[in-house]
N, C-alpha and C. Protein backbone atom coordinates (compact mmCIF):
# COMPACT_ATOMS: atom_id res chain seq x y z
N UNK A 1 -42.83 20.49 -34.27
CA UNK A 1 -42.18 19.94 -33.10
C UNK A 1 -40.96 19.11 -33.49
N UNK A 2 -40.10 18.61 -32.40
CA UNK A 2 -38.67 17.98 -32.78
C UNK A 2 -39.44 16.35 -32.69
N UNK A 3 -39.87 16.06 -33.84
CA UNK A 3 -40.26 14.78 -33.89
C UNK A 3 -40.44 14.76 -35.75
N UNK A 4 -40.42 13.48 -36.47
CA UNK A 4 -40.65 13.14 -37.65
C UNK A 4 -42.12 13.89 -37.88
N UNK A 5 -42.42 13.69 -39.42
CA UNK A 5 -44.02 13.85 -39.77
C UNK A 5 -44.73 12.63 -39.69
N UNK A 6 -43.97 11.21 -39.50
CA UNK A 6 -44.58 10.24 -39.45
C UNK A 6 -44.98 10.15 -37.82
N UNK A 7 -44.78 10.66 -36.97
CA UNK A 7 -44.74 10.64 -35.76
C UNK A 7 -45.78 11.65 -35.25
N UNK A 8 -45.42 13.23 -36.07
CA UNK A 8 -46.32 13.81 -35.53
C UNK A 8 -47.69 13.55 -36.29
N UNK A 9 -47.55 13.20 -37.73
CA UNK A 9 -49.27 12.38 -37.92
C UNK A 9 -49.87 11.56 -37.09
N UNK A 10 -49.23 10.67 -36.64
CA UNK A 10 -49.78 9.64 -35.72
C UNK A 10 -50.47 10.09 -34.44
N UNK A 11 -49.63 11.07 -33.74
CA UNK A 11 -50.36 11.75 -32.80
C UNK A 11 -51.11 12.02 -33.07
N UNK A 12 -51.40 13.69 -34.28
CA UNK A 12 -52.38 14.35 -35.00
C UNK A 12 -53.27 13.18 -34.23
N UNK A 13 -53.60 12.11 -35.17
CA UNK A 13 -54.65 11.34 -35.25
C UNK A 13 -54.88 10.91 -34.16
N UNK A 14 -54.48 10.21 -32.82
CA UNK A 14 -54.78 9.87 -31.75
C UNK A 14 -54.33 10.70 -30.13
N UNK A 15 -54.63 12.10 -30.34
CA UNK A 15 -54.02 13.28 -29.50
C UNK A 15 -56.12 13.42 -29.82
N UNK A 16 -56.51 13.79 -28.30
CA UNK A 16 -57.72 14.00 -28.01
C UNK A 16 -57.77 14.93 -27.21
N UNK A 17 -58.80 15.86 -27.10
CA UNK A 17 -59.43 17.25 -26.31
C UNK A 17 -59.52 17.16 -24.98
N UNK A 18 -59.37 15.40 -24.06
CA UNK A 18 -59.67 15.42 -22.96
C UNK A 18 -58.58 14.87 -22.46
N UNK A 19 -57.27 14.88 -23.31
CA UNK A 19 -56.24 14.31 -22.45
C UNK A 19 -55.24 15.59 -22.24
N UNK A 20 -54.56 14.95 -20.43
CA UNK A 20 -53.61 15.45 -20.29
C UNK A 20 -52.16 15.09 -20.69
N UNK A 21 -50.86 15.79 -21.48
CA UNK A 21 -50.10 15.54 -21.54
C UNK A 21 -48.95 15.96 -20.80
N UNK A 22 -47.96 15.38 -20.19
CA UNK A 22 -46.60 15.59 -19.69
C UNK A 22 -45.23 15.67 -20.76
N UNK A 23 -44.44 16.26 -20.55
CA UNK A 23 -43.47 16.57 -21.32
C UNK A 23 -42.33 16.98 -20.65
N UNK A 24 -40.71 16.34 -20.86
CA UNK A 24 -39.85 16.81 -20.30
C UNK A 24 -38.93 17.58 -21.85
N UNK A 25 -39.20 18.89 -21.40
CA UNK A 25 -38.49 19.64 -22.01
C UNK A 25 -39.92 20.39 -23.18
N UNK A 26 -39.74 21.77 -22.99
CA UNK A 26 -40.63 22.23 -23.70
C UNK A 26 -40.10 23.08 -24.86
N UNK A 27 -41.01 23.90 -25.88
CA UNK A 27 -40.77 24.22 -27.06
C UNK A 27 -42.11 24.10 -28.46
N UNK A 28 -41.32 23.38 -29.20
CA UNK A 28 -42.78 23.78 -30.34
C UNK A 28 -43.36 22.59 -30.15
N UNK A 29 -43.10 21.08 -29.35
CA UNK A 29 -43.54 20.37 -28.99
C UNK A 29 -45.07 20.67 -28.31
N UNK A 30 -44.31 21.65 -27.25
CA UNK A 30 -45.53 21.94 -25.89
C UNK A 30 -46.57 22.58 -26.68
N UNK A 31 -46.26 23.51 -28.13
CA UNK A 31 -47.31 24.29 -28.55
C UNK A 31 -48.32 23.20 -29.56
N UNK A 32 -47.44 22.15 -30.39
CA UNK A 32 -48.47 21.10 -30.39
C UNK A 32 -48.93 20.64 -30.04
N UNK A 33 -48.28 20.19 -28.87
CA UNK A 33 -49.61 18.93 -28.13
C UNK A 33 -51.01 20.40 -27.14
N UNK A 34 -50.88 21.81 -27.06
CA UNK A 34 -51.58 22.18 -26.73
C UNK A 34 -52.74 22.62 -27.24
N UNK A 35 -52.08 22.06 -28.66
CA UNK A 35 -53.76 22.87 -29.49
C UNK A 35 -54.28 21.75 -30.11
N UNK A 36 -53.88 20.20 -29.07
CA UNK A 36 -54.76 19.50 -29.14
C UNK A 36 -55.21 18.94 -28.46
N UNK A 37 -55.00 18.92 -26.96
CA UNK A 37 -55.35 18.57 -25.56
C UNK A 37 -55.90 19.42 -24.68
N UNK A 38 -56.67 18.93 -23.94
CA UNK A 38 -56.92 19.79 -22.86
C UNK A 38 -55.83 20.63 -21.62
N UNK A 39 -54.80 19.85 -21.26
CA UNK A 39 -53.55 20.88 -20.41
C UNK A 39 -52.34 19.97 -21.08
N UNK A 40 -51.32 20.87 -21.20
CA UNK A 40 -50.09 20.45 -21.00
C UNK A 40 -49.12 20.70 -19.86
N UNK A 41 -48.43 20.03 -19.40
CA UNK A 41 -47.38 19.96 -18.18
C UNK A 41 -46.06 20.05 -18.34
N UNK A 42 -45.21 20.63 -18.83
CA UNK A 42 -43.63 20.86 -19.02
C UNK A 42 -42.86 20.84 -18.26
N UNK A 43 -41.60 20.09 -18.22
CA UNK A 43 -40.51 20.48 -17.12
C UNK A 43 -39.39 21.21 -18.39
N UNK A 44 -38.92 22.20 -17.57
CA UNK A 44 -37.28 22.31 -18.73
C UNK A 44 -36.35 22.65 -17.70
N UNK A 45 -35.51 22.13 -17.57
CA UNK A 45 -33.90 22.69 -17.21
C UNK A 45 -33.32 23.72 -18.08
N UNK A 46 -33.17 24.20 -18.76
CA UNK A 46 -32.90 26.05 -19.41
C UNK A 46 -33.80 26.99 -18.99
N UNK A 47 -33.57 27.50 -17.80
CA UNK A 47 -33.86 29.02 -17.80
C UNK A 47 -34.02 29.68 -18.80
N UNK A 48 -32.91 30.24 -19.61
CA UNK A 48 -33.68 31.00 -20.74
C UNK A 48 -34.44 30.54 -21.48
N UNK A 49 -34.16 29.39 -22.01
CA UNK A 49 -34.93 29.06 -22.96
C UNK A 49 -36.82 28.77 -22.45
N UNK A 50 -36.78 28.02 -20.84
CA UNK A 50 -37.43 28.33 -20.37
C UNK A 50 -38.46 29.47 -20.62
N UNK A 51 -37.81 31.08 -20.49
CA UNK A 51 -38.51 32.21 -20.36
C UNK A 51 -39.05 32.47 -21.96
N UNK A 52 -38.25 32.09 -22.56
CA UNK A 52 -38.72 32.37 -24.09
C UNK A 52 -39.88 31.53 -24.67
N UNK A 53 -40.35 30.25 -24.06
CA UNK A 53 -40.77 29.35 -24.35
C UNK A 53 -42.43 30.25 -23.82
N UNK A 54 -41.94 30.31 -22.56
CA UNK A 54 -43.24 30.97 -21.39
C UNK A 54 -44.23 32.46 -22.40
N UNK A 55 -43.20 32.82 -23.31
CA UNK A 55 -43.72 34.53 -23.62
C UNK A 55 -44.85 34.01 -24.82
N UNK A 56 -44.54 33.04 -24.94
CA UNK A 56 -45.61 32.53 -26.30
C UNK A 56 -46.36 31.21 -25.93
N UNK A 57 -46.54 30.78 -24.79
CA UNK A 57 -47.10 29.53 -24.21
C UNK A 57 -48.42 30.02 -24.61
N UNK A 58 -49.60 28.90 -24.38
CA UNK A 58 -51.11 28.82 -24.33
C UNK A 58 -51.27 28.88 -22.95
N UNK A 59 -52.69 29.27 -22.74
CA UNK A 59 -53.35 29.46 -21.23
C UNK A 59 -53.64 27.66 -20.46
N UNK A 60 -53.54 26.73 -21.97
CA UNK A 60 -53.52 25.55 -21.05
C UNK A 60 -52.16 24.93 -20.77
N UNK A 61 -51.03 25.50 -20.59
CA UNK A 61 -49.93 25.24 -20.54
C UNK A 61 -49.26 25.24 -19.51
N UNK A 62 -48.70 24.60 -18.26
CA UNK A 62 -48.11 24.52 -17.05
C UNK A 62 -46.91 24.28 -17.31
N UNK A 63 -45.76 25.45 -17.66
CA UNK A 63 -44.58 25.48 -17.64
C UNK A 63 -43.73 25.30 -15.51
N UNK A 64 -42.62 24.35 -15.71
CA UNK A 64 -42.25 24.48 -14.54
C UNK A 64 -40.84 24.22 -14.76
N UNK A 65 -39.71 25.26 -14.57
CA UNK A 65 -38.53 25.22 -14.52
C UNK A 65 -37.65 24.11 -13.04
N UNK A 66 -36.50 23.16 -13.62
CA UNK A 66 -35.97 22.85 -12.63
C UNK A 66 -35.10 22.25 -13.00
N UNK A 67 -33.84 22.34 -12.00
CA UNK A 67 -32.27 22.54 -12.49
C UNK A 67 -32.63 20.62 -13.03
N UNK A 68 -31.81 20.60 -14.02
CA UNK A 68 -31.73 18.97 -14.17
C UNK A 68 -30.10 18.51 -13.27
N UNK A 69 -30.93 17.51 -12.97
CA UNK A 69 -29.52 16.62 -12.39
C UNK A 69 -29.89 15.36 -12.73
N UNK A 70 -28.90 13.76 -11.66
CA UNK A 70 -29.35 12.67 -11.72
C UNK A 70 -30.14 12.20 -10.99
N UNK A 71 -31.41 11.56 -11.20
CA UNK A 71 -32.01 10.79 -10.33
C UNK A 71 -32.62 11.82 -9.04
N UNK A 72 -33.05 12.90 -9.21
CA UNK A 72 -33.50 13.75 -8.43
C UNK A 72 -34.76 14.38 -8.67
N UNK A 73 -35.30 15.88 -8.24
CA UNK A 73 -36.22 16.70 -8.52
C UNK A 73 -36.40 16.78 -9.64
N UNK A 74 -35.78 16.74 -11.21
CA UNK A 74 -36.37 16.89 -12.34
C UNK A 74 -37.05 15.63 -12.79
N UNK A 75 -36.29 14.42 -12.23
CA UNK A 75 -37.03 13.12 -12.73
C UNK A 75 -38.41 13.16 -12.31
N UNK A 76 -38.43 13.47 -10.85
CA UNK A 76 -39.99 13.78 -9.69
C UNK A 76 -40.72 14.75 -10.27
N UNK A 77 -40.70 15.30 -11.21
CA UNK A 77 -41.83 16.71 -10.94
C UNK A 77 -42.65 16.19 -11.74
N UNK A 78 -42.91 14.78 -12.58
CA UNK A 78 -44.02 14.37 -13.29
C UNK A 78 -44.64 13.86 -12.06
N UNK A 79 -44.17 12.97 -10.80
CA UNK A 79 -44.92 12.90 -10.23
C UNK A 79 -46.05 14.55 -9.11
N UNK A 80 -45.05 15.12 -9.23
CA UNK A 80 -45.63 16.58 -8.13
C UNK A 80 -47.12 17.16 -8.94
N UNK A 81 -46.50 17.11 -10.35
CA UNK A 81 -47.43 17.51 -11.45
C UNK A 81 -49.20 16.98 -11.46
N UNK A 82 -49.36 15.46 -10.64
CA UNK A 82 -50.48 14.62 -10.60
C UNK A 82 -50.60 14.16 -12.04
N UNK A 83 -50.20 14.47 -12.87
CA UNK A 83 -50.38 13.45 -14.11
C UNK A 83 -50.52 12.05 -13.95
């Protein structure tokens, strides 16, 4: 994922089977935190990258595309999400 090894150890170690995670912007991020949580929740603004992300996602994975702007629908969709 786009994070240090000191960062993603730390998770490693405190990332549990019964939590849900949120994430703005998905990738190899979303595929870590899924093979250690119970669901993940993604927003991305790239369409393509979007679709490319989707062809190799996990079944606990809730990808949701939406245009980014300011202070609008992409900031909101963690709330739509119920996280």
């Amino acid at each position: 994922p786009w994070m240090n090894f000191s960062i993603a150890t730390l998770l490693d170690e405190r990332l549990r089977p019964d939590f849900d995670v949120f994430e703005f912007g998905c990738g190899a991020s979303t595929t870590f935190f899924a093979r250690r949580v119970r669901r993940v929740w993604s927003v991305e603004h790239d369409t393509a990258w979007l679709e490319r992300v989707r062809a190799r996602t996990l079944p606990n994975v809730v990808l949701t595309g939406c245009a980014a702007d300011v202070d609008g629908d992409y900031c909101r969709v963690l709330h739509a999400a119920g996280v």
